[in-house]
N, C-alpha and C. Protein backbone atom coordinates (compact mmCIF):
# COMPACT_ATOMS: atom_id res chain seq x y z
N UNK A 1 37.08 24.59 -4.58
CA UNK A 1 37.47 25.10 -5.88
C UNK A 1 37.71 23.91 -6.82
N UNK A 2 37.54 23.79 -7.74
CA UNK A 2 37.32 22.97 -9.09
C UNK A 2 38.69 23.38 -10.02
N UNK A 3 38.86 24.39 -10.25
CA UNK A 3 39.83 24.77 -11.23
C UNK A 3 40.52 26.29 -10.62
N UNK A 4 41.51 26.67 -10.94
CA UNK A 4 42.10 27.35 -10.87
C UNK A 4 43.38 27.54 -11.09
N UNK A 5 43.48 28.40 -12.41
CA UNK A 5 45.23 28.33 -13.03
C UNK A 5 44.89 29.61 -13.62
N UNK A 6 45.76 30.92 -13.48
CA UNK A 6 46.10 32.35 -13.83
C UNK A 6 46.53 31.91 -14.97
N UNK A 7 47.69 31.09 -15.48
CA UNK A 7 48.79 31.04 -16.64
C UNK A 7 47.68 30.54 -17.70
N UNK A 8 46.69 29.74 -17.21
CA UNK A 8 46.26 28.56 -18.53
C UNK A 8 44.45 29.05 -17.99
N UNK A 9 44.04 30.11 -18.30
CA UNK A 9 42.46 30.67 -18.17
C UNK A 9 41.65 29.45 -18.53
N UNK A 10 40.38 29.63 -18.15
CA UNK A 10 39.44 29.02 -18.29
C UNK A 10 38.45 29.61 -19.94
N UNK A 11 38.53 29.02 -20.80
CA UNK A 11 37.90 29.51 -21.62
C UNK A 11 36.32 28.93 -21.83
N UNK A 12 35.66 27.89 -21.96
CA UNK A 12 34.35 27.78 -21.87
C UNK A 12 34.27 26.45 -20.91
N UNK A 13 32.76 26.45 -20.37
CA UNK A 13 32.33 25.10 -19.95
C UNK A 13 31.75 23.76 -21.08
N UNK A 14 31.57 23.13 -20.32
CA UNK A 14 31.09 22.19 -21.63
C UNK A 14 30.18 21.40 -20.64
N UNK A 15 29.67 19.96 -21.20
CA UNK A 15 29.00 19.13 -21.00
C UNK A 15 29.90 17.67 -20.28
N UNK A 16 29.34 16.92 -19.87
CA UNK A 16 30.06 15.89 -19.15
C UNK A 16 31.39 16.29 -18.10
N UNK A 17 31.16 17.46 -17.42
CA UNK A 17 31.87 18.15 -16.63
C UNK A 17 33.57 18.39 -17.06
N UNK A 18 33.50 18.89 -18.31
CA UNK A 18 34.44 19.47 -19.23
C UNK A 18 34.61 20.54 -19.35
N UNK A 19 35.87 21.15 -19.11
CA UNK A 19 36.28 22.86 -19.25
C UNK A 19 37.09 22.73 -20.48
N UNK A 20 36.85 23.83 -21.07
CA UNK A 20 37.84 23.93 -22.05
C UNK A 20 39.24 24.91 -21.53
N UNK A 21 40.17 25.39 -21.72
CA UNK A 21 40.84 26.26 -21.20
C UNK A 21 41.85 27.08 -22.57
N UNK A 22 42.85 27.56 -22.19
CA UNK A 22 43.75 27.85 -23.22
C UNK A 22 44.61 27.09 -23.93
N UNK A 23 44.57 25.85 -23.00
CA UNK A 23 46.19 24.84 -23.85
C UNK A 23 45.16 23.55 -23.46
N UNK A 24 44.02 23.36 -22.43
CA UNK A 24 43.96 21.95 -21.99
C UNK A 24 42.38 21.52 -21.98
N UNK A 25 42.17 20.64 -21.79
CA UNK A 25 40.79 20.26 -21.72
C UNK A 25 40.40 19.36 -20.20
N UNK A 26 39.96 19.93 -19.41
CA UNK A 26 40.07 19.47 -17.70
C UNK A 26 38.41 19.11 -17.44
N UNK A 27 38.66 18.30 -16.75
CA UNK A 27 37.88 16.87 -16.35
C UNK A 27 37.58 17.93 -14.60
N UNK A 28 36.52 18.88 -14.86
CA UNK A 28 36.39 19.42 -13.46
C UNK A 28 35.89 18.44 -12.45
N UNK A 29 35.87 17.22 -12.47
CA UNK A 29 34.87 16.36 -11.59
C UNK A 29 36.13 15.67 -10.91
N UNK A 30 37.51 15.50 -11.58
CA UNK A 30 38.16 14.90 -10.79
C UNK A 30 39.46 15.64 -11.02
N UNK A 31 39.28 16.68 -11.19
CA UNK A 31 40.74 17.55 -11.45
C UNK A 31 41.52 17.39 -12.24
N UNK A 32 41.15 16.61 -13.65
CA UNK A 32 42.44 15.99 -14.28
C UNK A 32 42.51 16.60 -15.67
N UNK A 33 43.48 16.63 -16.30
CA UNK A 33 43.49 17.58 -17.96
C UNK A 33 44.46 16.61 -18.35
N UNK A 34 44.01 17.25 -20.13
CA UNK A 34 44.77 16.49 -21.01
C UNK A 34 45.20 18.07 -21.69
N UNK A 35 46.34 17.86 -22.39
CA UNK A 35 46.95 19.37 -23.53
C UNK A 35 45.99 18.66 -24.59
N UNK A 36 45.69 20.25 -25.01
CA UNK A 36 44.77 20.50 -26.30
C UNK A 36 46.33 20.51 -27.46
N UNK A 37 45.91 19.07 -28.24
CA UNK A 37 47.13 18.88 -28.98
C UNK A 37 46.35 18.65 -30.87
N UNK A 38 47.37 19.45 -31.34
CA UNK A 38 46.46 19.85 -33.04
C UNK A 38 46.54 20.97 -33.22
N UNK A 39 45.70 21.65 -32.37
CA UNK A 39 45.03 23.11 -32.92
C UNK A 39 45.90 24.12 -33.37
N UNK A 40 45.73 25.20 -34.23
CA UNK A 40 46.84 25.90 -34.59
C UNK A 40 46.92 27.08 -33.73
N UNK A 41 47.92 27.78 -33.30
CA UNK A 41 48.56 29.14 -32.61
C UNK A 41 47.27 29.91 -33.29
N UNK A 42 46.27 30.37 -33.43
CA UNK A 42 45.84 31.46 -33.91
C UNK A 42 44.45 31.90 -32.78
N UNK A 43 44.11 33.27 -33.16
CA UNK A 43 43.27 33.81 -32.25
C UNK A 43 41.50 32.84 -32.20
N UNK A 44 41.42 33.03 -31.17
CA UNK A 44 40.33 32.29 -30.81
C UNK A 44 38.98 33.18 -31.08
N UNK A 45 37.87 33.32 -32.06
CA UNK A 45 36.80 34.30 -32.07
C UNK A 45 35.49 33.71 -31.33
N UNK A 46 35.31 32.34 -31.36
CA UNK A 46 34.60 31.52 -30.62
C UNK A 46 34.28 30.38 -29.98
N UNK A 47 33.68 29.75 -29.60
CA UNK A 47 33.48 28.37 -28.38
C UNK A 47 32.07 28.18 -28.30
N UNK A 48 31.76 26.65 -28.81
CA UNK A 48 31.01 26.41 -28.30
C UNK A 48 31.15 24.97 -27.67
N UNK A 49 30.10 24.46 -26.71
CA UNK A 49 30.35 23.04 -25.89
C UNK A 49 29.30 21.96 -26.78
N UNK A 50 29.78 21.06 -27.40
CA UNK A 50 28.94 20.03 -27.67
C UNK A 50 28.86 18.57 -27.46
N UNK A 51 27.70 18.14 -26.91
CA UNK A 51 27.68 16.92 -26.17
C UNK A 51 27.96 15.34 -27.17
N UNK A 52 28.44 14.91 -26.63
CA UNK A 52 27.95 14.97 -24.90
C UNK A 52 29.56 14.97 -24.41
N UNK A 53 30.74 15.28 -25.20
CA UNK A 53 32.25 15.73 -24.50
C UNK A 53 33.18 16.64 -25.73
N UNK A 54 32.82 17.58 -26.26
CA UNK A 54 33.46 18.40 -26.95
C UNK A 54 32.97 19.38 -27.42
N UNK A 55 33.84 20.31 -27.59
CA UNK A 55 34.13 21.86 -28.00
C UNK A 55 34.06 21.96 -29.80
N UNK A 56 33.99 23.14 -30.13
CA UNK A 56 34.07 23.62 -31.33
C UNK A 56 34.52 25.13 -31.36
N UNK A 57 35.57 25.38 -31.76
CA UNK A 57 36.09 26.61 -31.89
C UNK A 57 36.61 27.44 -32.87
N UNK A 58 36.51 28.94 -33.53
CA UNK A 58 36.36 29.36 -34.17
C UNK A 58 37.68 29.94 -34.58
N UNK A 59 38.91 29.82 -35.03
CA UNK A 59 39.95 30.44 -35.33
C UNK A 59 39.79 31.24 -36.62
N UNK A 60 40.89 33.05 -36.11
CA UNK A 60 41.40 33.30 -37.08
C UNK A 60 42.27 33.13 -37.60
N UNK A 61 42.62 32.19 -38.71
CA UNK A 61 43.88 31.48 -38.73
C UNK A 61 44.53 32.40 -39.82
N UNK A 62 43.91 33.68 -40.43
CA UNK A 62 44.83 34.01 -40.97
C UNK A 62 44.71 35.50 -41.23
N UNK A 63 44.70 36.25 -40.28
CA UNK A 63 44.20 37.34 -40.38
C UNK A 63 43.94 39.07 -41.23
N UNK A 64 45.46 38.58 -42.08
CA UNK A 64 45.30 39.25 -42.98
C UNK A 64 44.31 39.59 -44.40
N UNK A 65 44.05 37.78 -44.69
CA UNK A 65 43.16 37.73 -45.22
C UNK A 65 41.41 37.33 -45.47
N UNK A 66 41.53 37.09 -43.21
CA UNK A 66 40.24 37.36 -42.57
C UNK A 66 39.74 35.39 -42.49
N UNK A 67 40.08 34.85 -43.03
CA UNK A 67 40.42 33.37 -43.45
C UNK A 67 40.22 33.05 -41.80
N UNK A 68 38.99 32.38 -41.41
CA UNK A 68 38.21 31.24 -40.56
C UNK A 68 38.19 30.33 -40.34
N UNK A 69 38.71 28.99 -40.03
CA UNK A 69 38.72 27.71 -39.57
C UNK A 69 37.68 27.53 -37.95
N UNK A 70 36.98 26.51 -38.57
CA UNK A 70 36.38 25.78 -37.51
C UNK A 70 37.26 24.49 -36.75
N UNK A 71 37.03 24.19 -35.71
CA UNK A 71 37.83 22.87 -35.05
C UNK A 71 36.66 22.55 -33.93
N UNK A 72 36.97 20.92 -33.83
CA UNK A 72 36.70 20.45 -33.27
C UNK A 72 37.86 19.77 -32.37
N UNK A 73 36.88 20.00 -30.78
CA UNK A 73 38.17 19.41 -29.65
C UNK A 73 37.39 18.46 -28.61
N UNK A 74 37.91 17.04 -29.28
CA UNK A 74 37.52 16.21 -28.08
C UNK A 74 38.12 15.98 -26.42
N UNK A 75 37.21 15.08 -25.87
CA UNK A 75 37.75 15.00 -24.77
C UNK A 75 39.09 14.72 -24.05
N UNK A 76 39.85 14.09 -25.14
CA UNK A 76 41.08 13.80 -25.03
C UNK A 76 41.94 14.76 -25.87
N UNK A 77 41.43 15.84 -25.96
CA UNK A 77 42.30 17.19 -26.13
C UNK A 77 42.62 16.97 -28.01
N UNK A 78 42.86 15.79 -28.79
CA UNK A 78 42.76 16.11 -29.80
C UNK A 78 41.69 16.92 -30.45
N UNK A 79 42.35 18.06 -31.35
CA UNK A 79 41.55 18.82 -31.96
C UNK A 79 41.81 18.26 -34.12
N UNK A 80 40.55 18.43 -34.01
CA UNK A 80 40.40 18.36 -36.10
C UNK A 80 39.88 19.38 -36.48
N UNK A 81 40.16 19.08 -37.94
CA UNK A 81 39.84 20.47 -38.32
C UNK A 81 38.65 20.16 -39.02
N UNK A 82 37.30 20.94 -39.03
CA UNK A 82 35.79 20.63 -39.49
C UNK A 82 36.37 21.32 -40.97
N UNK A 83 36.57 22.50 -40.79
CA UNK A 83 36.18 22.90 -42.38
C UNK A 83 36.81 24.25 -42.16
N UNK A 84 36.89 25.54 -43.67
CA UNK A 84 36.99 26.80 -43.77
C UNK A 84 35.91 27.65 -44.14
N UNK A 85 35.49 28.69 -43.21
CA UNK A 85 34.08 29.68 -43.83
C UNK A 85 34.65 30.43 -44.97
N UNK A 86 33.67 30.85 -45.55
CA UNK A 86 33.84 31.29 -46.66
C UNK A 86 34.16 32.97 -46.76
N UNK A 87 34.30 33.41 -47.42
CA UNK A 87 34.70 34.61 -46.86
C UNK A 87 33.52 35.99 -46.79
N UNK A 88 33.58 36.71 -46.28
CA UNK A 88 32.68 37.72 -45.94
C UNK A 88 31.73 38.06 -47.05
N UNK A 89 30.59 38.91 -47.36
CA UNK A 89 30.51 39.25 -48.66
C UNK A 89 31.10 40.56 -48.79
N UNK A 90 31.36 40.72 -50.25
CA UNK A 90 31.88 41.59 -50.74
C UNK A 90 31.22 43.69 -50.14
N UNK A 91 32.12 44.04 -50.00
CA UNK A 91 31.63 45.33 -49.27
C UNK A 91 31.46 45.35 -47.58
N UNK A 92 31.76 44.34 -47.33
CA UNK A 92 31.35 44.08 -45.71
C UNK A 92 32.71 43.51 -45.05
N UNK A 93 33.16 44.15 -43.33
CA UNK A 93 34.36 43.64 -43.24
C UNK A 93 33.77 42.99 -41.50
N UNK A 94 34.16 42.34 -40.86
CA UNK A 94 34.27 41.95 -39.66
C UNK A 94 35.79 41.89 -39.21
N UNK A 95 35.77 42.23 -37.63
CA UNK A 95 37.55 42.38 -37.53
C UNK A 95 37.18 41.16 -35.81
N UNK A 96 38.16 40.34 -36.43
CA UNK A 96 38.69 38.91 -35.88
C UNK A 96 39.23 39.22 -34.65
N UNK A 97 39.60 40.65 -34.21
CA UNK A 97 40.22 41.18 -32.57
C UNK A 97 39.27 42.04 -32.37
N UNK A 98 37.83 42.21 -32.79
CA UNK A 98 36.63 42.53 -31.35
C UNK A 98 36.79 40.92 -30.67
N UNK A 99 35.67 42.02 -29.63
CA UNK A 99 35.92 41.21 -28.40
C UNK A 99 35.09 39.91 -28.43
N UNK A 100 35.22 38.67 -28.13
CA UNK A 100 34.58 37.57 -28.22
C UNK A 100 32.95 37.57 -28.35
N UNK A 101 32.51 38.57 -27.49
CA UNK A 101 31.32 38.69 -27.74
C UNK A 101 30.56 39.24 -29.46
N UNK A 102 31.36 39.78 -29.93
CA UNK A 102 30.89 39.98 -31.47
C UNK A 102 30.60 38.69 -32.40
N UNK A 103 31.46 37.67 -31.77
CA UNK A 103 31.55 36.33 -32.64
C UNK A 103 30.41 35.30 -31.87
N UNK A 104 29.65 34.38 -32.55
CA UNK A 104 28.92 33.45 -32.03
C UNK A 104 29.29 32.45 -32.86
N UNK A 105 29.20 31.11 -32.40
CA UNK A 105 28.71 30.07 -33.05
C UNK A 105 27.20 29.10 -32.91
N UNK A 106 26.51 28.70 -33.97
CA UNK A 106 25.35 28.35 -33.37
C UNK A 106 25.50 26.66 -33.97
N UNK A 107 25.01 25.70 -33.02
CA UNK A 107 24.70 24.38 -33.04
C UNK A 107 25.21 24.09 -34.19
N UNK A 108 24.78 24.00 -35.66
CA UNK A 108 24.98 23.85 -37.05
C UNK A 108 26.83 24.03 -37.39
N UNK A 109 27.49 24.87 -36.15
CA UNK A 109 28.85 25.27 -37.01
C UNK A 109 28.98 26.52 -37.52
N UNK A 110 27.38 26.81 -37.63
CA UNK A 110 27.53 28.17 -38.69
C UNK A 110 28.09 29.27 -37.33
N UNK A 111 29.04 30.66 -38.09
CA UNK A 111 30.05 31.37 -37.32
C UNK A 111 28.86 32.82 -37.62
N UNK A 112 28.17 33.59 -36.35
CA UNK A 112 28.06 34.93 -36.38
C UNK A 112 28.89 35.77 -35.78
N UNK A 113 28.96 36.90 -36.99
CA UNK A 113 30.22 38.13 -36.73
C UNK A 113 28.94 39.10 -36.74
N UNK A 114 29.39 40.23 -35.70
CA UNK A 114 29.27 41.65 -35.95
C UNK A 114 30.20 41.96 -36.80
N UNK A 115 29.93 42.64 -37.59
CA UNK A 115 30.56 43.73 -39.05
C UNK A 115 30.30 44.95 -39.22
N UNK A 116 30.38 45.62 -40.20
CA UNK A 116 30.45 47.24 -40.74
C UNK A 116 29.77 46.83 -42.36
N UNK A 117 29.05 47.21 -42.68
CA UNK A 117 28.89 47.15 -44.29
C UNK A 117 29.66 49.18 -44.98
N UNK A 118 29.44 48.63 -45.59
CA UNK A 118 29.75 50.30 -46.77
C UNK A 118 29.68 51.55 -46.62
N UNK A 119 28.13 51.78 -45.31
CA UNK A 119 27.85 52.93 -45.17
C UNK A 119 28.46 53.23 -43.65
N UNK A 120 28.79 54.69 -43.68
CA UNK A 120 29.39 54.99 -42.08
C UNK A 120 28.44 54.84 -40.57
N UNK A 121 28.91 54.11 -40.16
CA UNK A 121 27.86 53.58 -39.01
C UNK A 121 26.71 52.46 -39.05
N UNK A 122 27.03 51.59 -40.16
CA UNK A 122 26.00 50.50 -40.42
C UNK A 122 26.86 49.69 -39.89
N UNK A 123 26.32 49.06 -38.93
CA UNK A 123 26.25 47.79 -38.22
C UNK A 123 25.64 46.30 -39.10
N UNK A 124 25.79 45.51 -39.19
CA UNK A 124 25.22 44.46 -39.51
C UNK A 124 25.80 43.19 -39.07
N UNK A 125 25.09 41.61 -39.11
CA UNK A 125 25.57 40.68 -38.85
C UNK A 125 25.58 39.72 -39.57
N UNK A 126 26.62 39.08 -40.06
CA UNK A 126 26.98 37.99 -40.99
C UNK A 126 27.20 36.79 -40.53
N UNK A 127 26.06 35.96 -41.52
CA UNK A 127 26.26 34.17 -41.00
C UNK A 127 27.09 33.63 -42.36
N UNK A 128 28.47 32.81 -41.80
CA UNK A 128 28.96 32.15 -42.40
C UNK A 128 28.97 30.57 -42.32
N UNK A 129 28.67 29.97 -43.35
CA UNK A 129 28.54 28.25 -42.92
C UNK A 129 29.76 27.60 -43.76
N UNK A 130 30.34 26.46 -43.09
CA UNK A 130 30.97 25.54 -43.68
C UNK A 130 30.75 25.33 -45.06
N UNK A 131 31.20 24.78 -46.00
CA UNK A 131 30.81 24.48 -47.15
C UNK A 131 29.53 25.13 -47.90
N UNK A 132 29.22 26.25 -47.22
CA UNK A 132 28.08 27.02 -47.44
C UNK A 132 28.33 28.70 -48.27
N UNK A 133 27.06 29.40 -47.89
CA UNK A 133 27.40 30.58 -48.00
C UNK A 133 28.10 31.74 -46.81
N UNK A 134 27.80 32.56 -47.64
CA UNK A 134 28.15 34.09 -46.33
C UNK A 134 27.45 35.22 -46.53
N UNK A 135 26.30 35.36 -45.52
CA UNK A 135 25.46 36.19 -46.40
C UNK A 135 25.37 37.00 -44.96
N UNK A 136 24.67 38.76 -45.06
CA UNK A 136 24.30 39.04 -44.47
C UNK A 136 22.77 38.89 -43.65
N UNK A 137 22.68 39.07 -42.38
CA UNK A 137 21.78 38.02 -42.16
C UNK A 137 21.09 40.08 -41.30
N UNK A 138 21.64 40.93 -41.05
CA UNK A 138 20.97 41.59 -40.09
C UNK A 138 21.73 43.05 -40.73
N UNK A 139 21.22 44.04 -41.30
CA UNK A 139 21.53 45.30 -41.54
C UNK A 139 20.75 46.37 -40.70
N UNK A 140 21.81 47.07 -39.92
CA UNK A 140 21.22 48.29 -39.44
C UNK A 140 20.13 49.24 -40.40
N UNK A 141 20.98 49.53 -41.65
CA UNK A 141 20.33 50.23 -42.60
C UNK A 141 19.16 50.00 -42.82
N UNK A 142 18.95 49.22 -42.75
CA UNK A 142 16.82 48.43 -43.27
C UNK A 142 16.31 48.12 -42.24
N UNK A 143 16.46 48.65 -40.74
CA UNK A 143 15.86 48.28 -39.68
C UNK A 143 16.42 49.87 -38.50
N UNK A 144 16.58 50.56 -38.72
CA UNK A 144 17.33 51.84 -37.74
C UNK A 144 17.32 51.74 -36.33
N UNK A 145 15.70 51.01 -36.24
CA UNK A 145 15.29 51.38 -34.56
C UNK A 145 15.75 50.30 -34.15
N UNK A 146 16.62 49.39 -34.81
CA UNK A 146 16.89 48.69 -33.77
C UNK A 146 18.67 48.29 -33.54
N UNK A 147 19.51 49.30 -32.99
CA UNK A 147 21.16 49.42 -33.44
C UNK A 147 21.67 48.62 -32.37
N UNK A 148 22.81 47.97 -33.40
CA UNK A 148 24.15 46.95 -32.88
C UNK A 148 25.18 47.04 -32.41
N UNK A 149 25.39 48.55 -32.42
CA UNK A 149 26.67 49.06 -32.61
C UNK A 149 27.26 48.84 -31.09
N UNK A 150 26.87 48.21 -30.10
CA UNK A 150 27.71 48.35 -29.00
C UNK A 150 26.85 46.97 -28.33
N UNK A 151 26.06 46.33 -29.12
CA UNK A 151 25.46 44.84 -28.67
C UNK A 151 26.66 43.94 -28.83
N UNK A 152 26.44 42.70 -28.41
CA UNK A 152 27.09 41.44 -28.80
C UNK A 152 26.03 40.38 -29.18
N UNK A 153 26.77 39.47 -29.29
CA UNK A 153 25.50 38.36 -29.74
C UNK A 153 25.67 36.54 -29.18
N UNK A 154 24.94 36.48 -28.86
CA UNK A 154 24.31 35.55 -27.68
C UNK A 154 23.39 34.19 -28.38
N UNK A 155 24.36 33.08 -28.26
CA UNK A 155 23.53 32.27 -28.67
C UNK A 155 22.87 30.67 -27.93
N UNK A 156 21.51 29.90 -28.22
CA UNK A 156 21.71 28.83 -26.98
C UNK A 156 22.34 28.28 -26.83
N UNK A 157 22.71 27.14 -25.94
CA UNK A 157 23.27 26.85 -24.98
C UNK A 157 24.25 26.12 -26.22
């Protein structure tokens, strides 16, 4: 066994035999962790591993007003803060407590949400970028045969 702690989960793998977890960043090759020190108390929507020794993760840091922070977490457990997404577009909501699988991040930083647009039962998916836009990128409505409503979204490595 490599890792194993109930209190402190395993949250993603990474590169250069790096786990990320809930509080720590562990060195699976020789058993050793450092505390993930920075990051703020808020819900986690995504993870990704980037090489060649750190994480990038997606907080809702403020949930009332849906408000996104990206971070970056090196190997030595300090985390920074990259930037804030911008906010949804107008008419469209995404909710920050579905389940991890609704949220992606892809290579770039940029954050995909499953959402709801306007109409009852439209599914769609929204790409938000750093210093960028927030646009919808995937509407049920203009495509029918092909529904989201119980997909997640999956991105490479």
């Amino acid at each position: 066994m490599v890792y194993g702690d109930e209190q402190d989960m395993l949250v993603h793998l990474g590169y250069s035999n790096l786990a990320l977890t809930q509080n720590r960043v562990v060195d699976l090759a020789n058993a050793s962790s450092v505390p993930i020190v920075g990051l703020p108390n808020a819900p986690l929507l995504a993870v990704r591993a980037l090489a060649p020794d750190s994480f990038r993760v997606a907080l809702a840091t403020d949930q009332g007003s849906g408000a996104v922070e990206l971070w970056q977490i090196d190997a030595t457990g300090t985390a920074a803060l990259i930037g804030s997404y911008p906010p949804v577009p107008a008419g469209y909501t995404v909710q920050p407590f579905f389940p991890h699988r609704h949220h992606a991040l892809e290579a770039t930083g940029a954050l995909l949400q499953v959402g709801e647009g306007p109409m009852v039962f439209q599914d769609v998916i929204v790409r938000r970028e750093i210093g960028g836009s927030s646009v919808v990128v995937y509407d049920e409505a203009n495509d029918p045969l092909v529904q989201i409503h119980i997909s997640g979204l999956v991105t490479e490595p």
